[in-house]
N, C-alpha and C. Protein backbone atom coordinates (compact mmCIF):
# COMPACT_ATOMS: atom_id res chain seq x y z
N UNK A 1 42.80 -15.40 8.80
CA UNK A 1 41.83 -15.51 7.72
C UNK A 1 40.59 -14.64 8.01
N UNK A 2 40.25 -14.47 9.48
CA UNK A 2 38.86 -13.89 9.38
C UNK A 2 39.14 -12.30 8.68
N UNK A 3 40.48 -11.94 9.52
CA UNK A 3 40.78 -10.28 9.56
C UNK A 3 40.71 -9.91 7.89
N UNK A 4 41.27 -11.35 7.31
CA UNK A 4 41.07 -10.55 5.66
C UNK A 4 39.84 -10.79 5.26
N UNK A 5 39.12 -11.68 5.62
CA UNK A 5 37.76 -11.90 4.63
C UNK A 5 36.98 -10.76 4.83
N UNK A 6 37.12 -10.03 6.53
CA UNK A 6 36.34 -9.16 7.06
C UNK A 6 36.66 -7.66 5.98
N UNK A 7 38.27 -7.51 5.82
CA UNK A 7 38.29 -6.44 5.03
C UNK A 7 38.14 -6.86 3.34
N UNK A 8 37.79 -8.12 2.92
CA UNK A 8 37.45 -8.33 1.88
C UNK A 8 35.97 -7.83 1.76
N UNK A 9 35.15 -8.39 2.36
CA UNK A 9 33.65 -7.84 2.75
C UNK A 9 33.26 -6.79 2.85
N UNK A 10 34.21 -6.19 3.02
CA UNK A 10 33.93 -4.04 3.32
C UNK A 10 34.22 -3.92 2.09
N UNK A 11 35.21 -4.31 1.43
CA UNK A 11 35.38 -3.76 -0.03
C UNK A 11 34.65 -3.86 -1.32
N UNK A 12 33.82 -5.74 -1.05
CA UNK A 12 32.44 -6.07 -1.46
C UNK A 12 31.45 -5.11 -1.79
N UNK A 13 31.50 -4.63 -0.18
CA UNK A 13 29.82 -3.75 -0.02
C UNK A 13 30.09 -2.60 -0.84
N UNK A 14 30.94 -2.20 -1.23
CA UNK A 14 31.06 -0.48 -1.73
C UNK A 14 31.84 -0.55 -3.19
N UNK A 15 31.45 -1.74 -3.73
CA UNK A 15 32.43 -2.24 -4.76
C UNK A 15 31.54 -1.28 -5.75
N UNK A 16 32.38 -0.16 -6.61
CA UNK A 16 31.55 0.41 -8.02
C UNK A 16 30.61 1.82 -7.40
N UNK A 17 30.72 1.86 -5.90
CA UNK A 17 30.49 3.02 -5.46
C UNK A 17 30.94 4.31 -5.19
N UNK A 18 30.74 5.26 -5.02
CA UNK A 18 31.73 6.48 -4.18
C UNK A 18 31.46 6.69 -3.34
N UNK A 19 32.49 6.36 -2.29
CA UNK A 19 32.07 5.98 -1.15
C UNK A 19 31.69 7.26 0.02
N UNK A 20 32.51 8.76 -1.32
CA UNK A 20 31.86 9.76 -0.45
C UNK A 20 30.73 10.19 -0.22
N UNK A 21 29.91 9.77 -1.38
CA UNK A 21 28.32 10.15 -1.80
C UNK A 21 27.69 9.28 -0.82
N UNK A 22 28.08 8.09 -0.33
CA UNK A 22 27.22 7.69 0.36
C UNK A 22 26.63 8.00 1.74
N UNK A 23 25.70 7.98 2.37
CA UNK A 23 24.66 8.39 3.77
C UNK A 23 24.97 7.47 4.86
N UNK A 24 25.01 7.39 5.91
CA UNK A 24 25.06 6.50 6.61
C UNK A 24 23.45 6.58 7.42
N UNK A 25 22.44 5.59 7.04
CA UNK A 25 21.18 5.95 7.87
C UNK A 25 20.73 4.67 8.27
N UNK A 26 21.88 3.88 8.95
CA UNK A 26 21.89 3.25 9.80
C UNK A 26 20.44 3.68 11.16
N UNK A 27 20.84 4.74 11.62
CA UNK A 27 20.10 5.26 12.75
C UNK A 27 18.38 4.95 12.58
N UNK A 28 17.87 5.26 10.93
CA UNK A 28 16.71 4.98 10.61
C UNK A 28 16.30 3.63 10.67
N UNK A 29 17.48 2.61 10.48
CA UNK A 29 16.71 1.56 10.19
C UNK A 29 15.81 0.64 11.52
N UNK A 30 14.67 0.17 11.43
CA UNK A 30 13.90 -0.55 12.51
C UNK A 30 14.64 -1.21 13.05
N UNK A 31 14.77 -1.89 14.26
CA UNK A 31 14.95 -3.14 14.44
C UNK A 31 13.79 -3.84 14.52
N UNK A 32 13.46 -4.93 14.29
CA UNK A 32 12.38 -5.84 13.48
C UNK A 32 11.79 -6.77 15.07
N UNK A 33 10.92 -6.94 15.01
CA UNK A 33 10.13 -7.24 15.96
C UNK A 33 10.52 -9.00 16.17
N UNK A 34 10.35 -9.63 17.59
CA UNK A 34 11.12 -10.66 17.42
C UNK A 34 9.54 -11.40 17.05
N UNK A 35 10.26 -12.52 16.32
CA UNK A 35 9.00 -13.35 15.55
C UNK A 35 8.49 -13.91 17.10
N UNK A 36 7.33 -14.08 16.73
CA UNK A 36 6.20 -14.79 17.61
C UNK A 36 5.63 -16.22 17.33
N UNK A 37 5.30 -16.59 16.19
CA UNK A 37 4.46 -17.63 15.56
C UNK A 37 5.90 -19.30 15.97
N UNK A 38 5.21 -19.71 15.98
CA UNK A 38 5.68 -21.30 15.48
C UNK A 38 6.50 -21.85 14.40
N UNK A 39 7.80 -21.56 13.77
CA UNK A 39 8.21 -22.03 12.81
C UNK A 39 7.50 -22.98 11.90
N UNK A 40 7.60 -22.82 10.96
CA UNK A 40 7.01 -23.80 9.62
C UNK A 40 6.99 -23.83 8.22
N UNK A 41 7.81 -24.41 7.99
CA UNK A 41 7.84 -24.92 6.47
C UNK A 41 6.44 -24.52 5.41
N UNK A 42 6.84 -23.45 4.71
CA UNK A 42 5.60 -22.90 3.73
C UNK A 42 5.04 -23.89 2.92
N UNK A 43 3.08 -23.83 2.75
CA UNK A 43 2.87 -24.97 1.98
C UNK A 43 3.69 -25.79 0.67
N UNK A 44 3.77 -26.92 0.96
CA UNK A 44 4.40 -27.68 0.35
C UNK A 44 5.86 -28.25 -0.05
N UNK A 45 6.53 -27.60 0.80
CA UNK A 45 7.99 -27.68 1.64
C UNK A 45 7.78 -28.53 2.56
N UNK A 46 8.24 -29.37 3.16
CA UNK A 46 8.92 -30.11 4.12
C UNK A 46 10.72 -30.74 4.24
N UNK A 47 10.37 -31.29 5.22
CA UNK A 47 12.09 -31.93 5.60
C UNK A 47 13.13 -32.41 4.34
N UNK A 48 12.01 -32.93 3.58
CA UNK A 48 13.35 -33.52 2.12
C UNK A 48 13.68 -32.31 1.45
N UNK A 49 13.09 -31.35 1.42
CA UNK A 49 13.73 -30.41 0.71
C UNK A 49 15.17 -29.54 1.59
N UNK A 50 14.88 -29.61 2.48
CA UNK A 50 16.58 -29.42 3.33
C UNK A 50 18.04 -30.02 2.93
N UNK A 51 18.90 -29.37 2.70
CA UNK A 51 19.71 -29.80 2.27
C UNK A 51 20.78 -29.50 3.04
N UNK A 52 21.31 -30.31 4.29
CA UNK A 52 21.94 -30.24 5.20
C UNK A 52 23.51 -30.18 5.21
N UNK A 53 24.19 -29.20 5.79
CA UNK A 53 25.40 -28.92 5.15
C UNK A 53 26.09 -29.65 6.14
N UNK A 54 25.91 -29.85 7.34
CA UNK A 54 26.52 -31.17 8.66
C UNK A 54 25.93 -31.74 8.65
N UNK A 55 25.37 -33.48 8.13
CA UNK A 55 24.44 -34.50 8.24
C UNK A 55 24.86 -34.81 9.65
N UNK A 56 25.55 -34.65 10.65
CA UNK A 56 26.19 -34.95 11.51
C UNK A 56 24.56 -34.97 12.82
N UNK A 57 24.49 -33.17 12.72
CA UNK A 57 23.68 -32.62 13.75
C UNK A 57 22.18 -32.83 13.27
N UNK A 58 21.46 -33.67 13.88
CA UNK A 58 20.07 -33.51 13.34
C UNK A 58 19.34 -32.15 12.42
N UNK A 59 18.52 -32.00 11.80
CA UNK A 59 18.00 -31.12 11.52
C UNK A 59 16.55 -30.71 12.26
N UNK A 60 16.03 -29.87 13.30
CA UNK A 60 14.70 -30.07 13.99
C UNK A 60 13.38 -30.46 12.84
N UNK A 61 12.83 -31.25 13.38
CA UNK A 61 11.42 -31.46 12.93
C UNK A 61 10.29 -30.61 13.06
N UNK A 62 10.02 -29.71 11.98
CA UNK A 62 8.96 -28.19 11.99
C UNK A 62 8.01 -29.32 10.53
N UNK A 63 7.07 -28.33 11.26
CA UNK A 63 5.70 -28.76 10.55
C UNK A 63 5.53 -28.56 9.10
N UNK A 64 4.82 -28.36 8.23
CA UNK A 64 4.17 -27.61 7.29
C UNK A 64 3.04 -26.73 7.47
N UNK A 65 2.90 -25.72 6.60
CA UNK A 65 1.89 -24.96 6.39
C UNK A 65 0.68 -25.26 5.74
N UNK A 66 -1.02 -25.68 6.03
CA UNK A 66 -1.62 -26.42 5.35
C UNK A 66 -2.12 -25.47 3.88
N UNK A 67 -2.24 -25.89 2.83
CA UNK A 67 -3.08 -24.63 1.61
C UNK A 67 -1.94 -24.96 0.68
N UNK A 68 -2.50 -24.85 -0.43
CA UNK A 68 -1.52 -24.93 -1.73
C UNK A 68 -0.60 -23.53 -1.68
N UNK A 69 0.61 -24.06 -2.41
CA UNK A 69 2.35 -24.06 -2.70
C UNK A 69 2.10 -22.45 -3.01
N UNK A 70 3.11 -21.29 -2.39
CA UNK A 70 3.06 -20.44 -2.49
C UNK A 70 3.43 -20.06 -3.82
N UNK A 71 3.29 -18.68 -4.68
CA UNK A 71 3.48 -18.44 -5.92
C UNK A 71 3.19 -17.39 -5.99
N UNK A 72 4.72 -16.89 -7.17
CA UNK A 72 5.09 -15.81 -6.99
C UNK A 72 4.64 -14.92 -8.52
N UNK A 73 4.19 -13.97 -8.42
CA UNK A 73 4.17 -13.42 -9.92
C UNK A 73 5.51 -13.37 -10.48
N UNK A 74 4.80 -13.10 -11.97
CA UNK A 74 6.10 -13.20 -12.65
C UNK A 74 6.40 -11.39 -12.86
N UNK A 75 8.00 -11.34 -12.88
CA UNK A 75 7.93 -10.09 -13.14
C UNK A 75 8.72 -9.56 -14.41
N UNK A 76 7.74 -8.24 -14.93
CA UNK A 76 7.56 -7.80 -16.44
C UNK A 76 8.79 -7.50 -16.62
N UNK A 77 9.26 -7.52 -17.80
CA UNK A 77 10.48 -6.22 -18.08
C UNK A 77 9.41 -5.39 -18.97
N UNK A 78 10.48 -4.23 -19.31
CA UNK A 78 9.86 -2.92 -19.76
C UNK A 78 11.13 -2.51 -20.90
């Protein structure tokens, strides 16, 4: 099962493309700095909003963020 999902997934990524036109610039991309800070739940999120796919394994206990509920603009069409 993995060997096909894996070549299902390659066929995913390039689905509606040509796959000759495409670049490979892998090489450019960053690797991303490892996080530093303290995990935490963005204002006004906490634990009930988790929705645990193994009730089995605890879920860790992370804090909240103090300041009102993040918000996002809305975006225009044209």
């Amino acid at each position: 099962m993995q060997t096909q999902f894996k070549a299902a997934m390659a066929k995913l990524q390039v689905l509606g493309q040509n796959t000759r036109n495409l670049i490979d610039c892998s090489d450019v991309v960053l690797v991303p700095a490892p996080f530093k800070g303290p995990i935490k739940f963005p204002a006004s999120f906490s634990q009930k909003d988790v929705q645990q796919a193994r009730p089995i394994l605890r879920f860790p206990t992370i804090q909240t963020v103090a300041g009102p509920a993040p918000t996002i603009p809305p975006v225009l069409g044209s």
